[in-house]
Every structure is written in C-alpha cells, then in structure tokens.
Protein backbone atom coordinates (compact mmCIF):
# COMPACT_ATOMS: atom_id res chain seq x y z
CA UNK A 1 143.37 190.08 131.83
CA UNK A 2 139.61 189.61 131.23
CA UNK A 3 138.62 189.37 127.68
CA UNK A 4 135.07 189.51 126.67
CA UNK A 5 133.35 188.76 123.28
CA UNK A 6 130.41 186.27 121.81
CA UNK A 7 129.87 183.17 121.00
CA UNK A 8 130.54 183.49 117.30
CA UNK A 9 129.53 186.74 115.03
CA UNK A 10 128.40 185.11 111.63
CA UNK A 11 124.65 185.54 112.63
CA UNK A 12 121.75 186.52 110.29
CA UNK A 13 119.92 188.27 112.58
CA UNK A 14 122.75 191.02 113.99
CA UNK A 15 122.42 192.85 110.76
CA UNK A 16 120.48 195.94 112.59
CA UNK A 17 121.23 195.45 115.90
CA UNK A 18 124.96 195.30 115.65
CA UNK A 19 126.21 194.79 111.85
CA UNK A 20 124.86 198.11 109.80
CA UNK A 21 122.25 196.90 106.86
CA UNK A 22 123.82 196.63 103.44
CA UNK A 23 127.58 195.48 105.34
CA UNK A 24 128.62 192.43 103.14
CA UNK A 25 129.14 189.27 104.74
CA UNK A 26 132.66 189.06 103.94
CA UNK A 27 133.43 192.57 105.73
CA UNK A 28 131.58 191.27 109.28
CA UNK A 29 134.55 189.44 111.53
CA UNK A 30 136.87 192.87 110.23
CA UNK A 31 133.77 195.25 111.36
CA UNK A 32 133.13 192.48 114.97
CA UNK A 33 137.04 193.07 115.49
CA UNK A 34 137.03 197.16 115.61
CA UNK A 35 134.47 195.91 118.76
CA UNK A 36 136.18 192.87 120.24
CA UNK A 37 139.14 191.40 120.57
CA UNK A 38 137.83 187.76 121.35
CA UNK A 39 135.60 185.21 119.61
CA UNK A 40 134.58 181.81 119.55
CA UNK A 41 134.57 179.90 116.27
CA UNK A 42 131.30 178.01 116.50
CA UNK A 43 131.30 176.42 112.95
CA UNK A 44 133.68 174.58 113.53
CA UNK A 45 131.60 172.03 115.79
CA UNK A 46 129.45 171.31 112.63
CA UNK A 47 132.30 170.94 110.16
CA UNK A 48 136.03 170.32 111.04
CA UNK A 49 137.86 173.16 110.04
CA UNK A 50 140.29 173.71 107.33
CA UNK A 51 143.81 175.53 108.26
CA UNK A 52 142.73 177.76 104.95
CA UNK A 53 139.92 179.04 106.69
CA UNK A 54 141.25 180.15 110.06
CA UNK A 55 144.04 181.33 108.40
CA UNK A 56 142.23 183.80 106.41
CA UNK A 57 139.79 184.54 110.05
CA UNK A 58 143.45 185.06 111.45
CA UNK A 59 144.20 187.74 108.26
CA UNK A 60 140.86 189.62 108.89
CA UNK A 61 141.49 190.06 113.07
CA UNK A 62 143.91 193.19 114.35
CA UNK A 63 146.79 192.11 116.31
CA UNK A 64 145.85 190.79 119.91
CA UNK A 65 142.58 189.51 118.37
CA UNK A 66 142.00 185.78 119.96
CA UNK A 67 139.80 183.13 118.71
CA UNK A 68 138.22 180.00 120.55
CA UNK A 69 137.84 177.11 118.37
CA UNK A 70 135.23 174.98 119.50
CA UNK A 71 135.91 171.24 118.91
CA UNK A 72 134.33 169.16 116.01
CA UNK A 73 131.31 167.31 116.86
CA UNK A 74 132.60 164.49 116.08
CA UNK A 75 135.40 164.52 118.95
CA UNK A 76 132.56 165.70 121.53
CA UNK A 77 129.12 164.06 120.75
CA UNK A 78 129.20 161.24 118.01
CA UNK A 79 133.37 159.75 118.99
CA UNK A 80 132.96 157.39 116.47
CA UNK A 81 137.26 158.96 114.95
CA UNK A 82 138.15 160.75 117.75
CA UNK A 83 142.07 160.21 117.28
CA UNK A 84 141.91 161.15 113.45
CA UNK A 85 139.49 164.04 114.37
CA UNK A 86 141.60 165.31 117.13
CA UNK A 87 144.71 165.04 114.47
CA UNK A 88 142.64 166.74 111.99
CA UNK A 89 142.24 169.50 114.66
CA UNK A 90 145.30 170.40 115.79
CA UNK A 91 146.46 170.48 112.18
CA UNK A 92 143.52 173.00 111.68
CA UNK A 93 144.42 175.86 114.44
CA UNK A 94 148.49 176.32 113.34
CA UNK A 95 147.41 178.98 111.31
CA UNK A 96 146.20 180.52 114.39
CA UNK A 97 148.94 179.94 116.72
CA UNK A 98 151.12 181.04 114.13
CA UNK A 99 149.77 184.27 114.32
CA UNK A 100 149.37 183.63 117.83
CA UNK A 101 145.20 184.25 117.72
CA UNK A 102 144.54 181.03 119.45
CA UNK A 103 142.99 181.84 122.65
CA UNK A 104 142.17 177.71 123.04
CA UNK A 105 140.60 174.81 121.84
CA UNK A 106 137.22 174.51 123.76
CA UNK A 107 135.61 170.49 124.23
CA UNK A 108 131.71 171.35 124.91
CA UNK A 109 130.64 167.99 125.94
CA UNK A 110 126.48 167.60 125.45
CA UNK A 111 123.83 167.02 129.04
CA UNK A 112 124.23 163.29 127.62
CA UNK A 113 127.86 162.70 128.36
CA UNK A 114 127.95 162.22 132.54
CA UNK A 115 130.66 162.09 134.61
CA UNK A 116 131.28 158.37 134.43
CA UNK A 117 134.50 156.08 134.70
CA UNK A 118 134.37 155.75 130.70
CA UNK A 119 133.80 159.13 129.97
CA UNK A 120 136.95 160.34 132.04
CA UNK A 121 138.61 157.88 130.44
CA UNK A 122 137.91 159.51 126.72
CA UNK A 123 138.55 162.78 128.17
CA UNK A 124 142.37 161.49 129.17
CA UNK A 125 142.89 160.10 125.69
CA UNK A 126 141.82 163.45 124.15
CA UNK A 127 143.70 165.33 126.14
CA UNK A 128 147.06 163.73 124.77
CA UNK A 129 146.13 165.46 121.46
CA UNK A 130 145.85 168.55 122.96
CA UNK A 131 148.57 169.31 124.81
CA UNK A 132 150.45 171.49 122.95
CA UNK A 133 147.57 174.29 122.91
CA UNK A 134 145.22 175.85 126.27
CA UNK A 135 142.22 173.28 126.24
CA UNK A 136 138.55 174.30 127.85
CA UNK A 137 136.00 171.53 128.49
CA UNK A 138 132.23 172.18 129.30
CA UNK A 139 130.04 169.87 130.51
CA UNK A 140 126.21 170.31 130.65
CA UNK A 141 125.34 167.57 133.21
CA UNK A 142 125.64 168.41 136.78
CA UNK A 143 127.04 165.11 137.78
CA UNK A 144 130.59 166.68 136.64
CA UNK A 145 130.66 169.99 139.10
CA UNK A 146 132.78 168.00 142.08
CA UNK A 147 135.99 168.83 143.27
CA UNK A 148 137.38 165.51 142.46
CA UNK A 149 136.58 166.12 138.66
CA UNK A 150 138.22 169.59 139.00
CA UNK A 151 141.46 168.02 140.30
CA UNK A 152 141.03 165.63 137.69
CA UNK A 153 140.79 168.52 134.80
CA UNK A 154 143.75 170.33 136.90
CA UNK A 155 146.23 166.70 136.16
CA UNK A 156 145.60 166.98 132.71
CA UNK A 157 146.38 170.48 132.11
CA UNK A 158 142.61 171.14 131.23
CA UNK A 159 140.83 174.45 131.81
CA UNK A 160 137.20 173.98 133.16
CA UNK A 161 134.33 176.22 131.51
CA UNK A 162 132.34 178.16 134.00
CA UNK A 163 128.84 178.65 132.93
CA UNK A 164 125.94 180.90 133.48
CA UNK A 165 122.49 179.03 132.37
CA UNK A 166 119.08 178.34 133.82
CA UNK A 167 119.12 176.64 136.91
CA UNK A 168 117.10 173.28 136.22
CA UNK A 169 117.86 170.43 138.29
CA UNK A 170 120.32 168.28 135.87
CA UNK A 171 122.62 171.70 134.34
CA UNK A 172 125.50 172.73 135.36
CA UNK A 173 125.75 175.18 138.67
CA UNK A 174 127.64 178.47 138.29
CA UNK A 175 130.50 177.26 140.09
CA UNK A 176 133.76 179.38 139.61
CA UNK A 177 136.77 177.94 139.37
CA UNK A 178 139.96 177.59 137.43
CA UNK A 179 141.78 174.49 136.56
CA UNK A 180 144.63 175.58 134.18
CA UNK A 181 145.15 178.74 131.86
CA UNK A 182 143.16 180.72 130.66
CA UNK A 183 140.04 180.73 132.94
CA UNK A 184 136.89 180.72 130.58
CA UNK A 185 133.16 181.50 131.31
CA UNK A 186 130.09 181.14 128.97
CA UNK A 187 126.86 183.27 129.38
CA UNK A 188 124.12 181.12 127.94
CA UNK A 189 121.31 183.11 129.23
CA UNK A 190 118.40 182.48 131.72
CA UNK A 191 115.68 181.79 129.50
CA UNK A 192 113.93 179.56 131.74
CA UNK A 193 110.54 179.05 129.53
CA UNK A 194 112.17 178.69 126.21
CA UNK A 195 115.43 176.38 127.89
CA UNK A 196 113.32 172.78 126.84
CA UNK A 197 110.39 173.98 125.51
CA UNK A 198 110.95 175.65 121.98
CA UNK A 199 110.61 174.93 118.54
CA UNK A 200 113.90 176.39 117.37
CA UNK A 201 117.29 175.89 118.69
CA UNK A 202 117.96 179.77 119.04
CA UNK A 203 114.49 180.35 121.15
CA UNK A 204 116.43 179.16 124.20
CA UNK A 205 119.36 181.97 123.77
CA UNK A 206 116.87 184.50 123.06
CA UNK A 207 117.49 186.49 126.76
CA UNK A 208 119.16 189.82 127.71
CA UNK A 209 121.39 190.07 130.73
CA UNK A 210 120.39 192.80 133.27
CA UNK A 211 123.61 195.27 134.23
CA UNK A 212 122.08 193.91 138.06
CA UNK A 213 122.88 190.25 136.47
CA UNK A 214 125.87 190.73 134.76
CA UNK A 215 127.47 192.70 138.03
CA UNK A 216 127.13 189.46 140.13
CA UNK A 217 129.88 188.27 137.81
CA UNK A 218 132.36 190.91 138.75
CA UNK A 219 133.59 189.73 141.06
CA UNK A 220 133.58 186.39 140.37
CA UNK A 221 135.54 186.92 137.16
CA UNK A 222 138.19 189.69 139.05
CA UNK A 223 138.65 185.73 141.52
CA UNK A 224 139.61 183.72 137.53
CA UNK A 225 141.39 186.65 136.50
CA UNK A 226 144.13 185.66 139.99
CA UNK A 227 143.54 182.69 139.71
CA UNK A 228 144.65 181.72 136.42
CA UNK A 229 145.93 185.36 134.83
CA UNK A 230 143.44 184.99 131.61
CA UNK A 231 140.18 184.73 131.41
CA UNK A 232 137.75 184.69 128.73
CA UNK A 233 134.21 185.78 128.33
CA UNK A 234 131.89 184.29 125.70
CA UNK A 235 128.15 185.68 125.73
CA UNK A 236 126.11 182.44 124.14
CA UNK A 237 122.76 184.34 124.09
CA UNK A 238 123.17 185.05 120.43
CA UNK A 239 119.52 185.48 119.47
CA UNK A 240 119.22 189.54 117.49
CA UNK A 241 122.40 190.64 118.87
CA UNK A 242 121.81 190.32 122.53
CA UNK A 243 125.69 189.08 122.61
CA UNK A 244 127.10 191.72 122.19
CA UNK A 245 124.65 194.12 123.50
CA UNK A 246 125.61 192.15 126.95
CA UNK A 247 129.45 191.52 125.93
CA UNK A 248 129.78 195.87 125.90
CA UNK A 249 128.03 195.75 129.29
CA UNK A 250 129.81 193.51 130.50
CA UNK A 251 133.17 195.54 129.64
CA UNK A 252 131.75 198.89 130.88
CA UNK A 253 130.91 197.13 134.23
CA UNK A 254 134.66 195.85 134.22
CA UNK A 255 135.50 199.11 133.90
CA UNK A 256 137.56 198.63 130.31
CA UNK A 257 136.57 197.97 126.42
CA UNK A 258 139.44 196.62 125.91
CA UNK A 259 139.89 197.45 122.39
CA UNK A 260 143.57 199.14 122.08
C-alpha cells in the first residue's frame, strides 16, 4: 500500500487554500483526516512529546489514520541525552500504537551529521531504543547514499528515507530504495533559488510539484511498494498549502485517494 499525506497540517497559512476561513484550530487534524489518512507529527522535533498529546491526535484521526512522529531534536541534532530522550520517546508514541496509528518513528539527521565511523556508531546505539516500533532515518549529506550504509540501515532493522530535494552538490540524491518496513519518501520541493538563500525557513518549501514531476515518482514508488509492502508519502513543501495540493495529485496519479 502507498499512503500519501504532508509533512504536518498545523500551518497558519492553509487556512484558504485547504482549511475553510473561520475553521477553529482545534477542529483542523479531524477536518486534514476526512482528506488523508497519513501525517507526520513535526512538533515533536521542537518539543518531546507528551503521551497526552498524541493520545488525544490519536482520538481526533478515523480508524486506519497513521501518524509519523518525527524524533526530538535533541536525539538528532544537539545528542547531548540521547538515551533519556530516546526513553522519553518511546514512552511518548504508546498511545499511538495502542490505537495502532503509529506509522513510525522517523530520525531526520541535519546536512551536518556525515556518514562517519562515530556517527554510525550513535545511530547503532539509537537504534536499540527503537526496536520495538518501524524506524525511518534521513540524512541530508550525500556522503550517506552508498550501498554499504544501506546494508548497514538493513542490519539494524532501519528503514531509509528516500528524498526528493534540489540537486546541489552536498544533498542527498533521489535514490530509491528500501531497507526495512515501511518504505518512506519525503517531497521537499525543488526550490533551487530559495534552497540557501532565504530569509525565512519556509521560503525554501515554497514550490509546487508539476503532475510531469510528480509522475516520475510512479513508478519509483509502485518499486517501494514490492519492495517493502508499505510505503509512505510525506509532501515537505508546506509553504500556503502546496502539500496537499501535491499530496491529492499525487493520489490521483496513483490512481487511488485512499480515503475509505
């Protein structure tokens, strides 16, 4: 199964092009599910999560509705309490596998962290913590997309995160391939002008897929889907909407919404 949805919903600026004016904020991840069945949690990189809180995401999602919860920050970029955040973590999502909603845990490693002796090392000793639960990783520097680190992802029951981004020379390639269950893919957008060069954070995401882009992925995604029998679609290129504007053309193309 392919399941597509964005990169979070709680955004500001989809009131117009996707949430109706006027919708309270509290009624947005009940209206986002009547769309999608798949979502990643993205605030939960800036503050660990509490189990009170994804419980009560869990209680506002139909049945079938999957989340991603992407890692604390402080497991990814500072690892200053990686074992007590990685604790804290797994305590966080049993609400969610409860209810079975957790699609996985996703690591999104910044272009900083390269594919050193050290670093694999850290990503081993992580892993321990997150065995239990389907575990993406994403790295952003290019010194990671080798087959030896996808065998290496493959022994410790990691999934790798394909990515579509601007090509500059130190990113990651689109390379498509699964390492363990589910298969998972995030659209970042080609905004090659805005990528380094802006003075806001969501400039760079601020890019709309063509149906001729998006189409290349077809049958890319139809290869993860046999490959690893799940695979799950985040569109990052949040900026007014353009998420899910892409995720629905995305599904057409597939041929399914896949809302039941």
């Amino acid at each position: 199964m392919i399941t597509i949805g964005t990169a979070g919903y709680a955004y500001e600026d989809w009131v117009g092009p996707f949430y109706p004016p006027g919708m309270d904020k509290k009624q947005w991840l009940e209206f986002y599910g009547k769309q999608f069945s798949f979502t990643e949690v993205n605030s939960s990189f800036y503050r660990m999560p509490s189990p009170y809180m994804l419980a009560k995401m869990a209680e506002k999602t139909p049945v079938g509705f999957k989340f991603a919860v992407k890692a604390y920050r402080g497991i990814t970029h500072e690892r200053h309490n990686s074992a007590e955040d990685c604790r804290k973590l797994v305590e966080a999502v049993k609400p969610l596998v409860d209810a079975d909603k957790l699609a996985c845990i996703l690591l999104q490693f910044p272009a900083s962290y390269h594919n050193t002796r050290e670093n694999r090392s850290y990503l081993a000793d992580i892993s321990r913590y997150f065995q239990v639960h389907p575990t993406t990783v994403e790295f952003r520097h290019k010194s990671w997309a080798q087959p030896a680190v996808f065998s290496y992802l493959e022994s410790l029951n990691l999934g790798y995160v394909c990515v579509d981004e601007p090509q500059f020379e130190n990113l990651m390639p689109p390379v498509v391939v699964a390492t363990a269950a589910p298969a998972y893919v995030r659209f970042h957008g080609r905004n090659y002008e805005k990528w380094w060069n802006h003075k806001e954070a969501y400039e760079r995401y601020n890019y709309l897929y063509t149906a001729e882009e998006l189409a290349e992925w077809v049958p890319k995604l139809r290869e993860l889907e046999k490959a690893a029998g799940q695979v799950y679609v985040a569109m990052n290129n949040h900026y007014q909407g353009k998420a899910a504007i892409n995720a629905k053309m995305l599904q057409e193309l597939l041929g399914s919404s896949q809302i039941d």
